[in-house]
Each structure stands twice: as structure tokens, then as C-alpha cells.
N, C-alpha and C. Protein backbone atom coordinates (compact mmCIF):
# COMPACT_ATOMS: atom_id res chain seq x y z
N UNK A 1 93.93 78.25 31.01
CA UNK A 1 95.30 78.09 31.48
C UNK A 1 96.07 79.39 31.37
N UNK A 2 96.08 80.08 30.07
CA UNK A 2 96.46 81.05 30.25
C UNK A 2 95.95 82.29 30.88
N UNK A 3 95.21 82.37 30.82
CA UNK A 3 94.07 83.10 31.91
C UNK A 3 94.97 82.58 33.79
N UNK A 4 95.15 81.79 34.45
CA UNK A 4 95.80 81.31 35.34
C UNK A 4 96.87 81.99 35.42
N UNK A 5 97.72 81.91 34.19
CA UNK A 5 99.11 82.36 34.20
C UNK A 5 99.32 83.79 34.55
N UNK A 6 98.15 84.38 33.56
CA UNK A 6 98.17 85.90 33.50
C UNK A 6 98.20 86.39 34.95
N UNK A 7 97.26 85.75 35.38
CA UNK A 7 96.32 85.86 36.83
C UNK A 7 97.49 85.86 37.71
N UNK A 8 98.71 85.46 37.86
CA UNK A 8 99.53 84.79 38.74
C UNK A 8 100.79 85.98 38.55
N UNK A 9 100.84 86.30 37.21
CA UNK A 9 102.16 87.43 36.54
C UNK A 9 101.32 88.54 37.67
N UNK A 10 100.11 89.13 37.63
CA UNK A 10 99.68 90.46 37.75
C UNK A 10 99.99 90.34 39.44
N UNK A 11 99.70 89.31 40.21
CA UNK A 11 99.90 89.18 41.28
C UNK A 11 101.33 89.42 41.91
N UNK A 12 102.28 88.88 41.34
CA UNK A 12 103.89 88.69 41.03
C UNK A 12 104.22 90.43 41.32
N UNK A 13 103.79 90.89 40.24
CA UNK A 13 103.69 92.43 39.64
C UNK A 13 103.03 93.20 40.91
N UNK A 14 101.92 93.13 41.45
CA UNK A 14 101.73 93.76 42.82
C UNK A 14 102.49 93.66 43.39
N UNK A 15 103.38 92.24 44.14
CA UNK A 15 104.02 92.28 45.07
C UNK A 15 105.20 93.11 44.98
N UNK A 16 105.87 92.80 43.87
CA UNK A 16 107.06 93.58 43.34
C UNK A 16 106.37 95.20 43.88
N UNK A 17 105.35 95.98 43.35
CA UNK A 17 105.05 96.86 43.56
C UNK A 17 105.25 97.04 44.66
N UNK A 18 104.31 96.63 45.93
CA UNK A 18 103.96 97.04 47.32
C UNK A 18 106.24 96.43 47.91
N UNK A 19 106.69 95.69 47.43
CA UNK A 19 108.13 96.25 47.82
C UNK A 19 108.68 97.15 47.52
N UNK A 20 108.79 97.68 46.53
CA UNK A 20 109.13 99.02 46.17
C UNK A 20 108.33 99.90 46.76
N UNK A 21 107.55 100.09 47.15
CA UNK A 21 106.89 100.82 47.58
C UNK A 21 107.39 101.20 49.44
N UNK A 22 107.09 99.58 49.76
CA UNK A 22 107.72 99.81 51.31
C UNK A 22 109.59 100.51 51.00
N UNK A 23 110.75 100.33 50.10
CA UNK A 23 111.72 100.37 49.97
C UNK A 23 111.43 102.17 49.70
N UNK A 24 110.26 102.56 49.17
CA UNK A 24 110.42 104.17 49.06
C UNK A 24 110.23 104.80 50.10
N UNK A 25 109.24 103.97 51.25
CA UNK A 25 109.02 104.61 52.12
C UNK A 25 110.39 104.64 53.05
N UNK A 26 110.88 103.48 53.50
CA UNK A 26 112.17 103.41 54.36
C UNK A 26 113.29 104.27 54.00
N UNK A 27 113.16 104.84 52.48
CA UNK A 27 114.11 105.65 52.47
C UNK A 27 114.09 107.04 52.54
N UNK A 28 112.82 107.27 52.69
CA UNK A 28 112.05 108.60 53.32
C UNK A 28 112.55 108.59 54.56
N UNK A 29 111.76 107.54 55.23
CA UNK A 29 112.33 107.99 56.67
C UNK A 29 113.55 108.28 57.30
N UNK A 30 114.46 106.96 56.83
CA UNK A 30 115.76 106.72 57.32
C UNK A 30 116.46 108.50 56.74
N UNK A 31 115.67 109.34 55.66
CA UNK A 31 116.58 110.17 55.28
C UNK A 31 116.12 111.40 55.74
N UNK A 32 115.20 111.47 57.04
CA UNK A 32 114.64 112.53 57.65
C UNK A 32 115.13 112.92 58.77
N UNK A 33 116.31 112.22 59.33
CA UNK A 33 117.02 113.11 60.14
C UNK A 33 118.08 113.92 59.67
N UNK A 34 118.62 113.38 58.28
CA UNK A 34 119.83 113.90 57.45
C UNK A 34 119.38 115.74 57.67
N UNK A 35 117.98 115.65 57.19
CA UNK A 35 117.36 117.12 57.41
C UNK A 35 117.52 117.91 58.82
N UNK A 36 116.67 117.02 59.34
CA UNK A 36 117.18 117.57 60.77
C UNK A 36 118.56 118.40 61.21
N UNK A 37 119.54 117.49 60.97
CA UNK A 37 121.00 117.68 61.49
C UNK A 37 121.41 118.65 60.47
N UNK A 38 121.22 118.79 59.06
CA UNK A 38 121.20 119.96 58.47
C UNK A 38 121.06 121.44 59.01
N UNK A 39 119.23 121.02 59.27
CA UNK A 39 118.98 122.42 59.34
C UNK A 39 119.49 122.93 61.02
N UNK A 40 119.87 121.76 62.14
CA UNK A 40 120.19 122.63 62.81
C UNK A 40 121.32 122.71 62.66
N UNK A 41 122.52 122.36 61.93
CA UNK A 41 123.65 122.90 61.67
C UNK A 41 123.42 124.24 61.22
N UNK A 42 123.05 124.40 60.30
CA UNK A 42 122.36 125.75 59.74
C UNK A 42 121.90 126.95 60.54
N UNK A 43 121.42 126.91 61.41
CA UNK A 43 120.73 127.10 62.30
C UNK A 43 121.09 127.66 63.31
N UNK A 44 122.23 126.86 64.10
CA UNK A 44 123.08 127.02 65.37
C UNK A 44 124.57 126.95 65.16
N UNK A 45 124.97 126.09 64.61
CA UNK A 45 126.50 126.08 64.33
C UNK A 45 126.94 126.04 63.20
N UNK A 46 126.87 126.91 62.00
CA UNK A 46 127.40 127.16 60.52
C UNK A 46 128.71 128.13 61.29
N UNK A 47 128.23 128.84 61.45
CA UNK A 47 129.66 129.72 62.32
C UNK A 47 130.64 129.04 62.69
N UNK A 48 130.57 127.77 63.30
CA UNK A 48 131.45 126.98 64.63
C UNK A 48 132.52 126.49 63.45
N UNK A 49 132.09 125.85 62.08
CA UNK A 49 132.82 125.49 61.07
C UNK A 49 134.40 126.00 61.05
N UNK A 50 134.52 126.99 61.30
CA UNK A 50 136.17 127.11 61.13
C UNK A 50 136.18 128.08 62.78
N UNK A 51 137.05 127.19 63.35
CA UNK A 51 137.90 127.65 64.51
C UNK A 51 137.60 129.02 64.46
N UNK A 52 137.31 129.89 66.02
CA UNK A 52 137.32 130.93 66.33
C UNK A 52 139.04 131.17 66.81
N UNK A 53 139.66 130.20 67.50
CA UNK A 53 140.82 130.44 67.67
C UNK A 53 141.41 129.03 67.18
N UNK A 54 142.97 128.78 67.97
CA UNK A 54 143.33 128.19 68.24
C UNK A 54 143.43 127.47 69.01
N UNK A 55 142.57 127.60 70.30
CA UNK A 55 142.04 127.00 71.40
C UNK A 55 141.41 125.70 71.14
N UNK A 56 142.20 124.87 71.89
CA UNK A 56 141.48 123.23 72.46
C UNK A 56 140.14 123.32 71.88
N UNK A 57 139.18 124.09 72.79
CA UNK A 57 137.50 123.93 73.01
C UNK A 57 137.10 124.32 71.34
N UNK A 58 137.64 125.38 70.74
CA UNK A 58 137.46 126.14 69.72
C UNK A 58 137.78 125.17 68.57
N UNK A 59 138.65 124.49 68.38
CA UNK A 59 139.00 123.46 67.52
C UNK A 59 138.34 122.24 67.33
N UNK A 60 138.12 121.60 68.21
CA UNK A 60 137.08 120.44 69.02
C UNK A 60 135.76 120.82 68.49
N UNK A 61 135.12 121.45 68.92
CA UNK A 61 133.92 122.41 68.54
C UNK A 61 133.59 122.98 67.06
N UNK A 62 134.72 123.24 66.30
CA UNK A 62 134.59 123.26 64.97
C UNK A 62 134.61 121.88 64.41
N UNK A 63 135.48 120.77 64.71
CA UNK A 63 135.27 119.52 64.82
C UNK A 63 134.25 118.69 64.20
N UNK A 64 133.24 118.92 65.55
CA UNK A 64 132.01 118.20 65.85
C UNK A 64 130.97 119.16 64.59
N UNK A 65 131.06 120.44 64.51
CA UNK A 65 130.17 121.37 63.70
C UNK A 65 130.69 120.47 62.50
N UNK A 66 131.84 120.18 61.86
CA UNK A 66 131.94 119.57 60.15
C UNK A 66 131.28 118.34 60.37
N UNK A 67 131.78 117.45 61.73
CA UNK A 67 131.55 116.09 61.33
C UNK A 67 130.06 116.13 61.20
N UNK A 68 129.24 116.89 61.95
CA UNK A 68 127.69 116.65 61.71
C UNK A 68 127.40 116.78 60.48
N UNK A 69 127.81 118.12 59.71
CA UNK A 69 127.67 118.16 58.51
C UNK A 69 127.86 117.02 57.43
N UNK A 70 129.09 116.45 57.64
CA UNK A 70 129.18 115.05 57.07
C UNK A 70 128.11 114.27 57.26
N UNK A 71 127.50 113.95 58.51
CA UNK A 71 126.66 112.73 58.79
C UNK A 71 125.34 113.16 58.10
N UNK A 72 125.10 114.61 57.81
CA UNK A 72 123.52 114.90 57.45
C UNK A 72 123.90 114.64 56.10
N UNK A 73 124.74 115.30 55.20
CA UNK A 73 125.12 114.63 54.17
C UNK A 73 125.41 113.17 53.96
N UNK A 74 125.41 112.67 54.31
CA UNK A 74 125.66 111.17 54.04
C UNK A 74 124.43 110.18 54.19
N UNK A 75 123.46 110.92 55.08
CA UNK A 75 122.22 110.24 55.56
C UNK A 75 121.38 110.55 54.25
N UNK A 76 121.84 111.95 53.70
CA UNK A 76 120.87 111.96 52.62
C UNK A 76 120.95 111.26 51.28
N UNK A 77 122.56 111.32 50.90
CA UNK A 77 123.16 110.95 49.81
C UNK A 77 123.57 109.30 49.54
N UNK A 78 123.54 108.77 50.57
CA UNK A 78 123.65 107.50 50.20
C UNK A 78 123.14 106.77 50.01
N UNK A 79 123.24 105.39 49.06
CA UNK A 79 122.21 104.28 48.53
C UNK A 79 121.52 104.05 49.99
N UNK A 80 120.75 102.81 49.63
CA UNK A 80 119.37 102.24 51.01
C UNK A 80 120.57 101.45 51.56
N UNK A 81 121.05 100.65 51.19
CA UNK A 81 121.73 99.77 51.15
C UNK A 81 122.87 100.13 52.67
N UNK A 82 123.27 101.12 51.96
CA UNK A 82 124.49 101.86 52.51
C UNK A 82 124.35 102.37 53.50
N UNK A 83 122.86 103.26 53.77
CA UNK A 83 122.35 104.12 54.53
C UNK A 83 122.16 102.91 55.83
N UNK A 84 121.37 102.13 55.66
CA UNK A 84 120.96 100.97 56.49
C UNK A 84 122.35 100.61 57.20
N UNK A 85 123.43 100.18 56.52
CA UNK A 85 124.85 100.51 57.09
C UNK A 85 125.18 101.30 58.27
N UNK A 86 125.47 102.24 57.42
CA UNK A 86 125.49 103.39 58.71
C UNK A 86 124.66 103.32 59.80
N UNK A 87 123.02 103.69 59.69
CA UNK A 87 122.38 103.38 60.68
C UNK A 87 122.97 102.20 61.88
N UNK A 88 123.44 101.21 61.43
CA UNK A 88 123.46 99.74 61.99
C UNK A 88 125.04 100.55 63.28
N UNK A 89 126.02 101.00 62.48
CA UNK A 89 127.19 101.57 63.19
C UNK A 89 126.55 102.75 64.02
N UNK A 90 125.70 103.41 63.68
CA UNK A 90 125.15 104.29 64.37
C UNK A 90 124.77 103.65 66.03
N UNK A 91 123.57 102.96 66.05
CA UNK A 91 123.35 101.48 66.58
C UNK A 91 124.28 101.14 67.63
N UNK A 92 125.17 100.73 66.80
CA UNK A 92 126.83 99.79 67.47
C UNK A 92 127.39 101.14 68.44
N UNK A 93 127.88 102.30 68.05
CA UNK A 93 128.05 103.14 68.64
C UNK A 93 126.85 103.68 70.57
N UNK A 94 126.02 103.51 69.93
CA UNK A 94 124.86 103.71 70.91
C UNK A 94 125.05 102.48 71.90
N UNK A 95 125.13 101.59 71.36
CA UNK A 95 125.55 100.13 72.75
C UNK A 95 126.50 100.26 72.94
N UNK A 96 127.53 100.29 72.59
CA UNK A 96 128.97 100.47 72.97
C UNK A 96 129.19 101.73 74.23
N UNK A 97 128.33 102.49 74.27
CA UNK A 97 128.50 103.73 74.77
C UNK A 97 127.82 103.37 75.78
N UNK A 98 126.66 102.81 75.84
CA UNK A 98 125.89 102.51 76.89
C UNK A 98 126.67 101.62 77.78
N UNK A 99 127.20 100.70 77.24
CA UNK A 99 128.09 99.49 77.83
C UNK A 99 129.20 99.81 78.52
N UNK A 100 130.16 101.08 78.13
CA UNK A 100 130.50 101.66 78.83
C UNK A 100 130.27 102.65 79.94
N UNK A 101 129.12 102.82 79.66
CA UNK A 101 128.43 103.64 81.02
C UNK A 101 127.88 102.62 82.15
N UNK A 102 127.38 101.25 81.74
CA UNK A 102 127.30 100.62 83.22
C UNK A 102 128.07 99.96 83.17
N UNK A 103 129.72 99.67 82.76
CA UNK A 103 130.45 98.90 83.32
C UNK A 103 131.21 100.42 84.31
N UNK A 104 131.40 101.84 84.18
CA UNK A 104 131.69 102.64 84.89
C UNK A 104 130.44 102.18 86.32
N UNK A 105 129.19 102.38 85.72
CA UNK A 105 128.00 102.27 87.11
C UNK A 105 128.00 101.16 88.08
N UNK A 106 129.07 99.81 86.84
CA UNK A 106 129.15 98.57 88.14
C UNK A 106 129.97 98.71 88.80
N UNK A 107 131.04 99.25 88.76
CA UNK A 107 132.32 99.77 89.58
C UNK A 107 132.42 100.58 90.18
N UNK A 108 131.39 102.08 90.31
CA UNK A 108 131.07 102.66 91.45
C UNK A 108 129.87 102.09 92.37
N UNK A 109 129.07 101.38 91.77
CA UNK A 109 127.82 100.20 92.73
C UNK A 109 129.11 99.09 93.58
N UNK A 110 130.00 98.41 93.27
CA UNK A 110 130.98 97.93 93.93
C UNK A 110 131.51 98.70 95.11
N UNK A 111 132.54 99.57 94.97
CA UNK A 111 132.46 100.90 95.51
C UNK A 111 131.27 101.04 96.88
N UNK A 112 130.50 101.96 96.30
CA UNK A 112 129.58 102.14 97.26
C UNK A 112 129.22 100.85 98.17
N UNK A 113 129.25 99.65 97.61
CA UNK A 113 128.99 98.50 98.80
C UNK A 113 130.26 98.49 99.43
N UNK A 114 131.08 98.16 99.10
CA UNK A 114 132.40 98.24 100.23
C UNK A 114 132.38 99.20 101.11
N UNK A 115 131.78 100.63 100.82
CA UNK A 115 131.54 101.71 101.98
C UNK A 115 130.55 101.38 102.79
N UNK A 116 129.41 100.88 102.39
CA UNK A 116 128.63 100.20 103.41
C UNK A 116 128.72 99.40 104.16
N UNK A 117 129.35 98.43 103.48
CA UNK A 117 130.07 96.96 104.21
C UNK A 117 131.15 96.92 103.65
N UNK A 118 131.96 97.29 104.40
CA UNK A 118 133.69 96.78 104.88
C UNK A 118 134.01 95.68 104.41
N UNK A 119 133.42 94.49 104.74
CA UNK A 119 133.62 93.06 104.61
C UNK A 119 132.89 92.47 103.17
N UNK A 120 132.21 93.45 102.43
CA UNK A 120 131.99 93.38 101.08
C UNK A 120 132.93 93.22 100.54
N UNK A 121 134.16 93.99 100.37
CA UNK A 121 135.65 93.98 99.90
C UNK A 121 135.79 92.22 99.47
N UNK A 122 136.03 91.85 100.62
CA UNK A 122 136.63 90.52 100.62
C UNK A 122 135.64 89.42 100.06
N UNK A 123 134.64 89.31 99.72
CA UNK A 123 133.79 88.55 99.01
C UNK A 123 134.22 88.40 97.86
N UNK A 124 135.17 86.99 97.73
CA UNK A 124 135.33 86.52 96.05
C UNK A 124 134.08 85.56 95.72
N UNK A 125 134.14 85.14 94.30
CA UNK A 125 134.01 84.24 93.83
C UNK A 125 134.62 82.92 94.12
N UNK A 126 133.80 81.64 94.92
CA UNK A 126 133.96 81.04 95.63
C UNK A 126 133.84 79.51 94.46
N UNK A 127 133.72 79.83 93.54
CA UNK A 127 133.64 78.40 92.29
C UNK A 127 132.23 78.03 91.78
N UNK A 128 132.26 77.86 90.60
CA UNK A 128 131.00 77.54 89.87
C UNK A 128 129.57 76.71 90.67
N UNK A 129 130.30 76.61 91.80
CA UNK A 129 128.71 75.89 92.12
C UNK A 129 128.28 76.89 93.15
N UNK A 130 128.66 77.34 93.46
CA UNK A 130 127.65 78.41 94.25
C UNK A 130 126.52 78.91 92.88
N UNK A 131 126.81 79.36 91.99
CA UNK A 131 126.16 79.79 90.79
C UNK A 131 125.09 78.44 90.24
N UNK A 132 125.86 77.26 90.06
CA UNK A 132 124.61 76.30 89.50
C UNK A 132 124.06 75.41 90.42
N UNK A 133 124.58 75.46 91.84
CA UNK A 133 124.08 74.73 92.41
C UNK A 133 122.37 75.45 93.35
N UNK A 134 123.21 77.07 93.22
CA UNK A 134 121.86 77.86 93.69
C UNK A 134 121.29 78.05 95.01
N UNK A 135 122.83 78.01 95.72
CA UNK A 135 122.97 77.74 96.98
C UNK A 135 121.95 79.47 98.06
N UNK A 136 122.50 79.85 97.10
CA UNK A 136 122.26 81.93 97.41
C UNK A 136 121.18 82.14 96.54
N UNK A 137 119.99 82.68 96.51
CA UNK A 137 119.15 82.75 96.13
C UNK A 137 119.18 84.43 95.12
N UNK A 138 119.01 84.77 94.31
CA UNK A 138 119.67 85.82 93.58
C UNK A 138 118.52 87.43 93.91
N UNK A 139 117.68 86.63 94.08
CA UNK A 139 116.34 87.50 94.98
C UNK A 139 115.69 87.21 96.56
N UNK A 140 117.17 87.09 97.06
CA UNK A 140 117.00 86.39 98.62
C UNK A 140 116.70 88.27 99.30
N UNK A 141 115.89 87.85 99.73
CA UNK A 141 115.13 89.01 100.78
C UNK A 141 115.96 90.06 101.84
N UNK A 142 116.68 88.69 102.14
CA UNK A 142 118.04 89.07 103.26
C UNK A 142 118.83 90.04 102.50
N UNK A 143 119.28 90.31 101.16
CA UNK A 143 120.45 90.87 100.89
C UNK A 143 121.56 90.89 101.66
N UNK A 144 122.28 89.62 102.03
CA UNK A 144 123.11 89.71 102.72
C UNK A 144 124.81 89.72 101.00
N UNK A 145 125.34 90.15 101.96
CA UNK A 145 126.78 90.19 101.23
C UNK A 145 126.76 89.15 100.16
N UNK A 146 126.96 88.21 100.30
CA UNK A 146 126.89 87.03 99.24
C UNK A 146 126.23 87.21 98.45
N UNK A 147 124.75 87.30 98.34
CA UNK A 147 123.52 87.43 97.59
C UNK A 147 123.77 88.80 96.84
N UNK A 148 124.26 89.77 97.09
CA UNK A 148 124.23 91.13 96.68
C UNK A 148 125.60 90.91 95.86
N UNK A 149 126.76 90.39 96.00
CA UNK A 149 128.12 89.88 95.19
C UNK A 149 127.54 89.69 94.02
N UNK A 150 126.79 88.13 94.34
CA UNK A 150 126.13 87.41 93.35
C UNK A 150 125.30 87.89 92.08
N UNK A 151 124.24 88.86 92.84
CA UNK A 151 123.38 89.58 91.79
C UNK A 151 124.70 90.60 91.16
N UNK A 152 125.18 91.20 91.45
CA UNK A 152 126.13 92.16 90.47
C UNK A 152 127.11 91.42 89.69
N UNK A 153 127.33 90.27 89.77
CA UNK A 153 128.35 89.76 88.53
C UNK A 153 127.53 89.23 87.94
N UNK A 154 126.54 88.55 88.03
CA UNK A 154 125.38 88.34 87.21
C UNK A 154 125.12 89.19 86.38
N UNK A 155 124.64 90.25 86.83
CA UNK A 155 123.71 91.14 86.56
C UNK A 155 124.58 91.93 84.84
N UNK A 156 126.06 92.02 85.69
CA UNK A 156 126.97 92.66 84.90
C UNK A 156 127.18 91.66 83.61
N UNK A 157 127.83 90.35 83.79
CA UNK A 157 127.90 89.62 82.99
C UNK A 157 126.88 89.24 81.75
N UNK A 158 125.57 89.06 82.22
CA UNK A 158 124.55 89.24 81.26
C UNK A 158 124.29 90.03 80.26
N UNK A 159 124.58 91.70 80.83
CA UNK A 159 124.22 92.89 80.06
C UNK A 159 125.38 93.11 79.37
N UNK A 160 126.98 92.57 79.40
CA UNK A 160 127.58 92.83 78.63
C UNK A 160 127.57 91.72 77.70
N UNK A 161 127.15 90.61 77.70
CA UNK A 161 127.19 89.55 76.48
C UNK A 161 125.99 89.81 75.92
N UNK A 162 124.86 90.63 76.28
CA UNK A 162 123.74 90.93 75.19
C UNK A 162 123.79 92.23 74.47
N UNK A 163 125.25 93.18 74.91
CA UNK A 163 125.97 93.82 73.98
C UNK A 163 126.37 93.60 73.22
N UNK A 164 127.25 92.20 73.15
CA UNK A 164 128.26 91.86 72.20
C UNK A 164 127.23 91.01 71.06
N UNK A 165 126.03 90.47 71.82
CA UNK A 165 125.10 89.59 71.27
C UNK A 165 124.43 90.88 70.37
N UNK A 166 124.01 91.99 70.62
CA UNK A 166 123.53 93.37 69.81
C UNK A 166 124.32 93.58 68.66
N UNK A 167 125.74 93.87 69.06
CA UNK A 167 126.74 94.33 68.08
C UNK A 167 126.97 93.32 66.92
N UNK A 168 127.07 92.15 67.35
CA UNK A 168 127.26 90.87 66.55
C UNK A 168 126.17 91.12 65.18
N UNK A 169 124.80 91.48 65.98
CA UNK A 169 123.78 91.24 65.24
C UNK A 169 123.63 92.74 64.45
N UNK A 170 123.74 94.08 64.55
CA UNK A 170 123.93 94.95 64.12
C UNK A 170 125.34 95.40 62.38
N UNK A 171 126.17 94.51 63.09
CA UNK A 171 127.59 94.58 62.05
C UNK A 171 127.57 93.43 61.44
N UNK A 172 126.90 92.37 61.56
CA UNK A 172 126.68 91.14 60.93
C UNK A 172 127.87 90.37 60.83
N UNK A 173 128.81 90.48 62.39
CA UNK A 173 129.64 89.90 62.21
C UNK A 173 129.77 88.08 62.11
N UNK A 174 130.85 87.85 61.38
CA UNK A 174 131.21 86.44 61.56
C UNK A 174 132.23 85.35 62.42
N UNK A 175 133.46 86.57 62.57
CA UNK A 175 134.56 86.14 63.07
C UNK A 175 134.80 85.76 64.36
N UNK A 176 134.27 84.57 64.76
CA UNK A 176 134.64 84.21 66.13
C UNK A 176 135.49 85.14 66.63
N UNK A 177 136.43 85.36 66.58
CA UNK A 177 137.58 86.57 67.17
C UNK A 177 136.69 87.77 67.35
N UNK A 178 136.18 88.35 66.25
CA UNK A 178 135.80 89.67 67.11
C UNK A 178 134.24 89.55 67.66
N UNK A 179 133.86 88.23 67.58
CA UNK A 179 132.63 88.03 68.95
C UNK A 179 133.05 88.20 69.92
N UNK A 180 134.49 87.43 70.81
CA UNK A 180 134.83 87.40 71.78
C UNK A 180 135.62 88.64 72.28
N UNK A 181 136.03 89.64 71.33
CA UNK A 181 136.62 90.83 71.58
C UNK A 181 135.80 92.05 72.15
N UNK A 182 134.18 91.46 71.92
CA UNK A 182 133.35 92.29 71.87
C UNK A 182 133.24 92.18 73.64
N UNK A 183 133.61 91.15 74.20
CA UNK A 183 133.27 91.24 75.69
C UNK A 183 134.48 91.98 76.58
N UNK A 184 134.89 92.74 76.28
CA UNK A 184 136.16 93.16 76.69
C UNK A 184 135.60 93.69 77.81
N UNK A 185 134.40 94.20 78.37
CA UNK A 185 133.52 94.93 79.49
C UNK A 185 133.53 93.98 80.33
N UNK A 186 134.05 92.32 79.80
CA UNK A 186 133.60 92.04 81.51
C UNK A 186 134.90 91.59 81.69
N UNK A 187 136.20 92.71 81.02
CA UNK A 187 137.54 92.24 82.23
C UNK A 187 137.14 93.22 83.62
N UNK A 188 136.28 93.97 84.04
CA UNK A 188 136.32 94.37 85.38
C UNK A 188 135.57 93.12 86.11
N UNK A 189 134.64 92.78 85.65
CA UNK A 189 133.83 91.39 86.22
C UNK A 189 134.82 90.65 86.52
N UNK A 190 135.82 90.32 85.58
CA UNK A 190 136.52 88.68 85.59
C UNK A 190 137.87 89.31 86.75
N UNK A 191 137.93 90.35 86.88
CA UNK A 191 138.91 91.10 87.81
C UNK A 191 138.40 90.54 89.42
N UNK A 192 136.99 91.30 89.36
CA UNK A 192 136.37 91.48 90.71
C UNK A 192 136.18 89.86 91.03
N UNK A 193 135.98 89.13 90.16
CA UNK A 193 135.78 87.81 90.54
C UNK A 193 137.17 87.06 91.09
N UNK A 194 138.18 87.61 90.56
CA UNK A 194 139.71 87.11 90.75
C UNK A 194 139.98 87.58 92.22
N UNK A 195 139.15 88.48 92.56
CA UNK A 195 139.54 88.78 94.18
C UNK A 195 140.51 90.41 93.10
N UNK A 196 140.49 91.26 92.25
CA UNK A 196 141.24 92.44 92.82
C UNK A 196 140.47 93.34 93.43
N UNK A 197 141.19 94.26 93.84
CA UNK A 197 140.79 95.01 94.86
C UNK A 197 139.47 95.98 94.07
N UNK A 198 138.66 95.97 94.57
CA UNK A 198 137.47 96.85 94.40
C UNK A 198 137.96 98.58 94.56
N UNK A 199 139.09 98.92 94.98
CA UNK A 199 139.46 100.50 94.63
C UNK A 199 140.08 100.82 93.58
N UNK A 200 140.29 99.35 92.88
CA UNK A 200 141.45 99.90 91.24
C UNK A 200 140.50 99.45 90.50
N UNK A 201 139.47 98.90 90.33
CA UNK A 201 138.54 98.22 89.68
C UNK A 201 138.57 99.26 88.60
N UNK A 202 138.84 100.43 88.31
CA UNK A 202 138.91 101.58 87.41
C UNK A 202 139.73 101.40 86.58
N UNK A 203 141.06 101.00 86.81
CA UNK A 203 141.90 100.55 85.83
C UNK A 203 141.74 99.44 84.56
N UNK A 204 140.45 98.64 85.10
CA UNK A 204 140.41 97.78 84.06
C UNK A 204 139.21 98.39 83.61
N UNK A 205 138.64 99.05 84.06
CA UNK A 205 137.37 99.65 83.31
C UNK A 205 138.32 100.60 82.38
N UNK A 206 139.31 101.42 82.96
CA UNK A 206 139.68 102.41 81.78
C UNK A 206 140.60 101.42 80.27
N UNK A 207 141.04 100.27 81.05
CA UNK A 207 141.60 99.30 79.79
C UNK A 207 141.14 99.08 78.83
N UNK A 208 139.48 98.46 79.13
CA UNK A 208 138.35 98.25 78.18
C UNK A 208 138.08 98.93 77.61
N UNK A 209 138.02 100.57 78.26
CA UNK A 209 137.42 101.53 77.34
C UNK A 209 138.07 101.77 76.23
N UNK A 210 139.81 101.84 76.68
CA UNK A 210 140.91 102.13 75.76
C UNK A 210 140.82 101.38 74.82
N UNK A 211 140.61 99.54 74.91
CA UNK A 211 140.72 98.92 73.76
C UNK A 211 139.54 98.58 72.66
């Protein structure tokens, strides 16, 4: 019996081991770009650190030279815990940015169809059953106006709720409120669907970005 027990502690005791073990490695890695961004601070922009002038570009530019410095420091110096943190905002930052780059790309793809077709313009959103009833086929061959409407609010709508669905899951949020804040990318969608005009469609893209 005790022989069993022993048998069961030493096992216990590996596992504990091989976690610590994976927990040394993750913090190797996660702390190998801190180096990176170091040494090319070091490297290329130790100079940039304090303003050459007073100039916009010159200020800005010294800026970005500290804040890196911060981030390589911080990648190195902070708990796992913490580090994993950051990473995650790191992350959030990277979708967010992306998300703003194709809600800009759905609003010049809008755009460009109205220059092709004129009568693209005027294509609203005609009520939920065109969508569940499946009247327009979303890979209809024809690409006629309708079908091509269709696929881009789709298309748009999807990729910004599996942003907010990313971010959610990245920041570990809880708050119903800032789930739904997270879709702020599809007020150009919910615009274009309202019938506004496809040449200001920019204004609500620059809204989103702002908020």
C-alpha cells in the first residue's frame, strides 16, 4: 500500500516537474523578442531618443524610439503572468488594426462598384428575408448587383463580429457592454444597409475609427 502511495507522490512530482518545465520554456520564448527590439533599438535608433529638433517628425520619432524601449523592457522584466497580458493587448491591437483596414477596404470595394455600376448606388437592403429566405444565391455565377450587395455586407458583417469574437477572447472580457462596443466597424455596414450614400460611407468609417 505504501509502496502504491509512494508510486503515485513520484508521479504527482514529475508532472509538477514537466509544468515547470513547459512554464520555463514559455518564458524563454515569449522573452525573445524583448531582445530583439533591444538590440535593434541599440542598433538603429539609440540616437532618435531625444529630439533632433523641435520638429513634428523629430519629436514623433523620438517618441516611437522610447516607447520601443519600454516594450523590450517590459517583455523582459515582467512576471509570465503579466507578460502573457501584454502579449494578449499586443494581439487586440493587431485585430483592431486589421479591422480597421478592411472596414477602410469595404468602403473603397463599395466605391469602386458604384463606378462600375451606377445603379449599384441604389441597392438597399430590402428586409431579412432576402438573407434567410436565400432568394440570391451568395455564389451566384451571374454576379449581378444584388448578389454582389449581398456578398459584401455579409462578408463585412462576419469579419467584424469574429473581431470582436477575437478581442473578447484575447482581453477575457465579460461585460456585455463592451462585447457590443467592440462592433463599432459595422456602423459603415448598418449605414450602407440604411440606404446612405456610398460617397460619405467615410464618415462613419472615420467615426469608428475615432471611437
Amino acid at each position: 500500500m505504501d509502496y502504491n502511495i509512494r508510486q503515485r507522490m513520484r508521479g504527482t512530482k514529475g508532472w509538477m516537474l514537466k509544468g515547470e518545465q513547459f512554464e520555463a520554456i514559455a518564458t524563454v520564448i515569449l522573452r525573445v523578442p524583448g531582445y530583439f527590439i533591444l538590440d535593434y533599438w541599440y542598433q538603429n535608433d539609440i540616437r532618435n531618443c531625444i529630439p533632433r529638433s523641435l520638429a513634428w517628425a523629430d519629436v514623433v520619432s523620438s517618441g516611437f524610439a522610447i516607447f520601443a524601449v519600454i516594450q523590450g523592457v517590459l517583455v523582459l522584466l515582467l512576471p509570465l503572468e503579466q507578460l502573457v497580458t501584454l502579449y494578449m493587448h499586443y494581439l487586440t491591437i493587431a485585430v483592431l488594426a486589421a479591422a480597421d483596414t478592411f472596414s477602410n477596404y469595404y468602403i473603397e470595394g463599395e466605391k469602386l462598384l458604384v463606378n462600375q455600376w451606377p445603379d449599384y448606388g441604389t441597392v438597399s437592403f430590402q428586409g431579412f428575408s432576402n438573407m434567410l429566405m436565400l432568394q440570391k444565391s451568395l455564389f451566384d455565377p451571374n454576379n449581378d448587383m444584388e448578389t454582389l450587395f449581398l456578398r459584401q455586407q455579409v462578408a463585412a458583417i462576419v469579419f467584424h463580429t469574429l473581431v470582436a469574437t477575437f478581442v473578447t477572447f484575447f482581453l477575457d472580457l465579460d461585460c456585455n457592454k463592451d462585447k457590443i462596443l467592440l462592433l463599432v466597424y459595422l456602423v459603415p455596414v448598418f449605414a450602407r444597409l440604411a440606404g446612405f450614400p456610398v460617397t460619405e460611407l467615410h464618415l462613419t468609417h472615420n467615426f469608428a475609427s475615432c471611437f
